[in-house]
Protein backbone atom coordinates (compact mmCIF):
# COMPACT_ATOMS: atom_id res chain seq x y z
CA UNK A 1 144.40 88.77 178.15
CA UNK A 2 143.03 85.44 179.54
CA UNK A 3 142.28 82.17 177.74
CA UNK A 4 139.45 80.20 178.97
CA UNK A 5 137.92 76.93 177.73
CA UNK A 6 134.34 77.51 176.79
CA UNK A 7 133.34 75.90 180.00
CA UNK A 8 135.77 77.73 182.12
CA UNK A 9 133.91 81.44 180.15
CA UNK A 10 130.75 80.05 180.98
CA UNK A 11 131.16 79.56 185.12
CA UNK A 12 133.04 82.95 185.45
CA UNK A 13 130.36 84.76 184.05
CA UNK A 14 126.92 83.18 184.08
CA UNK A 15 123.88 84.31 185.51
CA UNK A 16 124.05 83.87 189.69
CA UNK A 17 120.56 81.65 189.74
CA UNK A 18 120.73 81.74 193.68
CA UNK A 19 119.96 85.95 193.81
CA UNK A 20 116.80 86.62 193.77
CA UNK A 21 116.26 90.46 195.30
CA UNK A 22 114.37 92.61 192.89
CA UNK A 23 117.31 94.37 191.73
CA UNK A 24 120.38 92.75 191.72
CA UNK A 25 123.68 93.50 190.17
CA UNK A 26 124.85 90.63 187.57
CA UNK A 27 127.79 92.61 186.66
CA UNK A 28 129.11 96.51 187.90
CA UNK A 29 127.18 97.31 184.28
CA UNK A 30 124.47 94.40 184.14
CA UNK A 31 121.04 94.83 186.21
CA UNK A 32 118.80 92.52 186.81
CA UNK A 33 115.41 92.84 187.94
CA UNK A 34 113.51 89.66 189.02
CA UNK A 35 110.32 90.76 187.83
CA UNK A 36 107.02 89.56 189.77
CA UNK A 37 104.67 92.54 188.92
CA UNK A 38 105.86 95.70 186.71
CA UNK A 39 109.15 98.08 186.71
CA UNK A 40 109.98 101.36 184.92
CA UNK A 41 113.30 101.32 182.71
CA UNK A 42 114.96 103.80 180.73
CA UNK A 43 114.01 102.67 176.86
CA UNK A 44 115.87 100.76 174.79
CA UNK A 45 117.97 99.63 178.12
CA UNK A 46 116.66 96.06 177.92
CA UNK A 47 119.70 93.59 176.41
CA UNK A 48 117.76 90.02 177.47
CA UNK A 49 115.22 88.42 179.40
CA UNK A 50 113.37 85.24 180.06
CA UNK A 51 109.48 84.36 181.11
CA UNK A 52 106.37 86.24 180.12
CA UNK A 53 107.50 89.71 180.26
CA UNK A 54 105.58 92.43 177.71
CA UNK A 55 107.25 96.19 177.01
CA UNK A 56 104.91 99.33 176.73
CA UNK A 57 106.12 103.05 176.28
CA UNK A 58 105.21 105.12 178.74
CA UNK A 59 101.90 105.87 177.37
CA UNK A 60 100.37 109.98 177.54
CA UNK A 61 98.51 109.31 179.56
CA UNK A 62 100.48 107.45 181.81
CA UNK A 63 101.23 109.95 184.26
CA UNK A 64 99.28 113.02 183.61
CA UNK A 65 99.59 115.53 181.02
CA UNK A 66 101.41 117.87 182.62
CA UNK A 67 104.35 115.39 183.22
CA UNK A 68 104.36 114.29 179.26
CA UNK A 69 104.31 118.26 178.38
CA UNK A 70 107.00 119.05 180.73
CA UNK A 71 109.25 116.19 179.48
CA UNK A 72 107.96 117.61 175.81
CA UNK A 73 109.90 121.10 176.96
CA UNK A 74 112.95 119.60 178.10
CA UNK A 75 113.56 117.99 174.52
CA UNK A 76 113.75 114.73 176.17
CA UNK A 77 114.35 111.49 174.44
CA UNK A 78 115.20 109.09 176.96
CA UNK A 79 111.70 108.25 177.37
CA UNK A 80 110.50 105.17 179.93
CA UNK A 81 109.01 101.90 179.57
CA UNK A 82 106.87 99.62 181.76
CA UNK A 83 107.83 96.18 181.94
CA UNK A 84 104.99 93.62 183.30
CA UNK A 85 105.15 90.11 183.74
CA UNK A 86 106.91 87.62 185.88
CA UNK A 87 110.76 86.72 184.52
CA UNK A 88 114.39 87.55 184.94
CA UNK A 89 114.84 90.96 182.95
CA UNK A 90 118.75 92.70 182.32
CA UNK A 91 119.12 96.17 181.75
CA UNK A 92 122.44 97.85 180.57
CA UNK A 93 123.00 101.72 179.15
CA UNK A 94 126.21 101.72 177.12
CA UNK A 95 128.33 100.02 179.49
CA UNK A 96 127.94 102.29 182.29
CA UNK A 97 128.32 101.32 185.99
CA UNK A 98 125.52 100.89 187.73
CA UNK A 99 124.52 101.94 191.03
CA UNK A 100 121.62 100.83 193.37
CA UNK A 101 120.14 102.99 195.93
CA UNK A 102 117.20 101.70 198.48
CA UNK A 103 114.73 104.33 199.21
CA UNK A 104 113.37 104.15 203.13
CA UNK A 105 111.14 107.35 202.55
CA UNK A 106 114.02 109.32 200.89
CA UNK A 107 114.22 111.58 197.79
CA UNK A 108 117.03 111.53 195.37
CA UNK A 109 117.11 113.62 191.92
CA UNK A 110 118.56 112.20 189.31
CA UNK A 111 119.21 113.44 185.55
CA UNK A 112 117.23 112.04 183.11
CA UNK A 113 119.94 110.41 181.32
CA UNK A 114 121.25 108.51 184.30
CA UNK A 115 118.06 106.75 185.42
CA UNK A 116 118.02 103.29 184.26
CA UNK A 117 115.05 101.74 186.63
CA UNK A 118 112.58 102.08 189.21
CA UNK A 119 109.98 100.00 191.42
CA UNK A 120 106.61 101.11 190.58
CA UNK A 121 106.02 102.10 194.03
CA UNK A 122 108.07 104.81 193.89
CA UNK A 123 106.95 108.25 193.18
CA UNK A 124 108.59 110.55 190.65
CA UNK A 125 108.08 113.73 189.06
CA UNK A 126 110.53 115.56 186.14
CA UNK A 127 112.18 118.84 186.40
CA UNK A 128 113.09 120.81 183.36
CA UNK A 129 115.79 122.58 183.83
CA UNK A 130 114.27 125.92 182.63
CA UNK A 131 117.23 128.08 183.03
CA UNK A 132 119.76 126.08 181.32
CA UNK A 133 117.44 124.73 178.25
CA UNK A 134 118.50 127.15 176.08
CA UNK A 135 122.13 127.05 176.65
CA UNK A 136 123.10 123.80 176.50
CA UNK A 137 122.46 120.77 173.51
CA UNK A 138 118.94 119.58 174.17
CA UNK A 139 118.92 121.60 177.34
CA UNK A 140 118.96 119.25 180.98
CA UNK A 141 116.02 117.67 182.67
CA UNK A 142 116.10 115.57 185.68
CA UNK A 143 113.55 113.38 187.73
CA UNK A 144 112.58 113.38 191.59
CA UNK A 145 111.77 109.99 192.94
CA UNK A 146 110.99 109.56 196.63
CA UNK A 147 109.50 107.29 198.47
CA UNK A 148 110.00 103.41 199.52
CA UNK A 149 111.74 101.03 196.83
CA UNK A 150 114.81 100.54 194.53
CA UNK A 151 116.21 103.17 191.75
CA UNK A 152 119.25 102.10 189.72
CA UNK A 153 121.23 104.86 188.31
CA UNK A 154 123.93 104.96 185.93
CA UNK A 155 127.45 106.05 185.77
CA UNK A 156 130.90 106.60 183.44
CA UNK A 157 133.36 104.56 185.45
CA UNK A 158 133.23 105.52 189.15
CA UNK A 159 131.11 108.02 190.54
CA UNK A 160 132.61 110.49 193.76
CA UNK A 161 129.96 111.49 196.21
CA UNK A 162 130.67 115.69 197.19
CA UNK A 163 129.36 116.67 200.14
CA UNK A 164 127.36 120.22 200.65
CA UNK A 165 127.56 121.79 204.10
CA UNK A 166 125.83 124.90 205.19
CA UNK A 167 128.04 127.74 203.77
CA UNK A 168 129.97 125.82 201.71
CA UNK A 169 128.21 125.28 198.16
CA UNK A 170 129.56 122.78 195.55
CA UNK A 171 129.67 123.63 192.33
CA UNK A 172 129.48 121.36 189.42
CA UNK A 173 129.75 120.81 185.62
CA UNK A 174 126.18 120.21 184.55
CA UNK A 175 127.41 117.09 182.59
CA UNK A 176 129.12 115.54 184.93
CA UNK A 177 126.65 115.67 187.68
CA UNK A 178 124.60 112.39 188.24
CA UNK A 179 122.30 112.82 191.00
CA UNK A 180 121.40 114.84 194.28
CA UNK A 181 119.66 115.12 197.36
CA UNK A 182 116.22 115.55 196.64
CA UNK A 183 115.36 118.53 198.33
CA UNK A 184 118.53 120.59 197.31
CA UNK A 185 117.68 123.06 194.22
CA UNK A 186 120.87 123.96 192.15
CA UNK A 187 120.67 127.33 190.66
CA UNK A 188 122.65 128.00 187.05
CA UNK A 189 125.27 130.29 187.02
CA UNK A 190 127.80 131.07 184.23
CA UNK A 191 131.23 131.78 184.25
CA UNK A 192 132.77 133.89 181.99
CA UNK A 193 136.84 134.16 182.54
CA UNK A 194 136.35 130.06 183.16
CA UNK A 195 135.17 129.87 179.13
CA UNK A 196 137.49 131.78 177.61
CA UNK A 197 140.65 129.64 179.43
CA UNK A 198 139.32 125.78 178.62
CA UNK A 199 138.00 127.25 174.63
CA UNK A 200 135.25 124.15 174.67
CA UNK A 201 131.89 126.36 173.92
CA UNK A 202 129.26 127.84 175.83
CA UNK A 203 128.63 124.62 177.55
CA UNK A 204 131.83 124.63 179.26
CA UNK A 205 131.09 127.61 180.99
CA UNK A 206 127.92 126.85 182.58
CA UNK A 207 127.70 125.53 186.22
CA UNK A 208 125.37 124.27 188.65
CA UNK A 209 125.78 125.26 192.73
CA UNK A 210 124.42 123.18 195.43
CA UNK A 211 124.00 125.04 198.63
CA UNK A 212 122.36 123.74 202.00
CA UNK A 213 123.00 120.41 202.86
CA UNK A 214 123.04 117.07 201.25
CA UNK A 215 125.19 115.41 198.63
CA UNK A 216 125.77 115.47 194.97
CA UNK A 217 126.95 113.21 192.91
CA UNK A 218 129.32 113.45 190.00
CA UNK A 219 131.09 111.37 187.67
CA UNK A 220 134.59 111.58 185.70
CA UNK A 221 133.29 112.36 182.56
CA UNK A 222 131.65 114.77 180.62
CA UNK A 223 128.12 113.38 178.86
CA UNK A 224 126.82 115.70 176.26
CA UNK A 225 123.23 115.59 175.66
CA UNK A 226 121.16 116.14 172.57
CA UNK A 227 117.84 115.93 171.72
CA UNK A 228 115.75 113.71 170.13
CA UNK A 229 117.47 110.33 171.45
CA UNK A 230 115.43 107.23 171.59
């Protein structure tokens, strides 16, 4: 373990003043957005800011009610907030690494739990997982974003990119799956001789499989989701 001076702390790990791109990476688990207009954020991901920035829930109405009563379904609690103002905003999720893609008319899907923050610009829908709800702790949702703009996503430790090649699906443990192409549509399938050897529950058993081609996303470690989170 390193000693450091209090001056020698502070110029390892201040703030980088000269970066000034909408989203930029402070830290592998530190985001910040230089905030001009609005962003949406996961809630509860904010740690600090500066300037004239003011929080709102995602409001009912926000986005139509069929959006608010789908994300109702899925037993979702990691619910979004608008940010709006001009400042320097960080966002963190328990220390998870953070990833940032750039949109150039592309869709991604990502599960609920890993998005952290968008551009407002960018389109998005949720997904409720209707086939696995009942079979899994506060059952899975995800969201589609496409368009042009930033997303941030979030990670334990360092995520592995699989990629899915006509005729050769990849198959994945629901909690350990990040994010996908956006137009790929994993279909549920459960495994029975697979639960009885690991003797982890239900949960363990259940798989998503990718087929087509694109790219999923997965990380080393097993999140389990319930409902109800704020």
């Amino acid at each position: 373990m390193a000693d450091y001076s209090i001056d020698e702390f502070i110029r390892k790990t201040k703030q980088d003043e000269s970066e000034n791109e909408f989203f930029e990476l402070e830290t592998p688990r530190i985001l910040e957005v230089n905030l001009t207009d609005q962003v949406w954020a996961k809630s509860g991901s904010m740690i600090s800011y500066s300037g004239n920035i003011k929080y709102e829930r995602e409001g009912i109405f926000e986005h139509g009610v069929g959006r608010m009563f789908k994300k109702a379904l899925s037993g979702e609690g990691s619910s979004l907030m608008k940010a709006t103002g001009q400042g320097r905003l960080y966002l963190a999720d328990q220390g998870k690494k953070i990833t940032i893609f750039n949109l150039n008319n592309e869709s991604i899907t990502v599960n609920g739990n890993d998005l952290l923050a968008f551009e407002p610009g960018i389109q998005w829908d949720i997904k409720l997982m209707k086939k696995v709800a009942g079979m899994m702790a506060g059952g899975l949702f995800n969201v589609t974003l496409e368009g042009r703009g930033r997303v941030a996503v979030t990670s334990h430790y360092e995520p592995l990119t699989l990629l899915v090649k006509p005729g050769a699906p990849v198959i994945t443990d629901p909690n350990a799956t990040v994010a996908w192409s956006g137009h790929l549509k994993p279909e549920f399938r459960t495994d029975i001789s697979l639960k009885t050897l690991v003797g982890r529950g239900s949960g363990e058993s259940i798989q998503m499989e990718f087929e087509g081609e694109g790219f999923v996303i997965v990380q080393p470690f097993e999140e389990v989701y319930t409902s109800g989170n704020s």
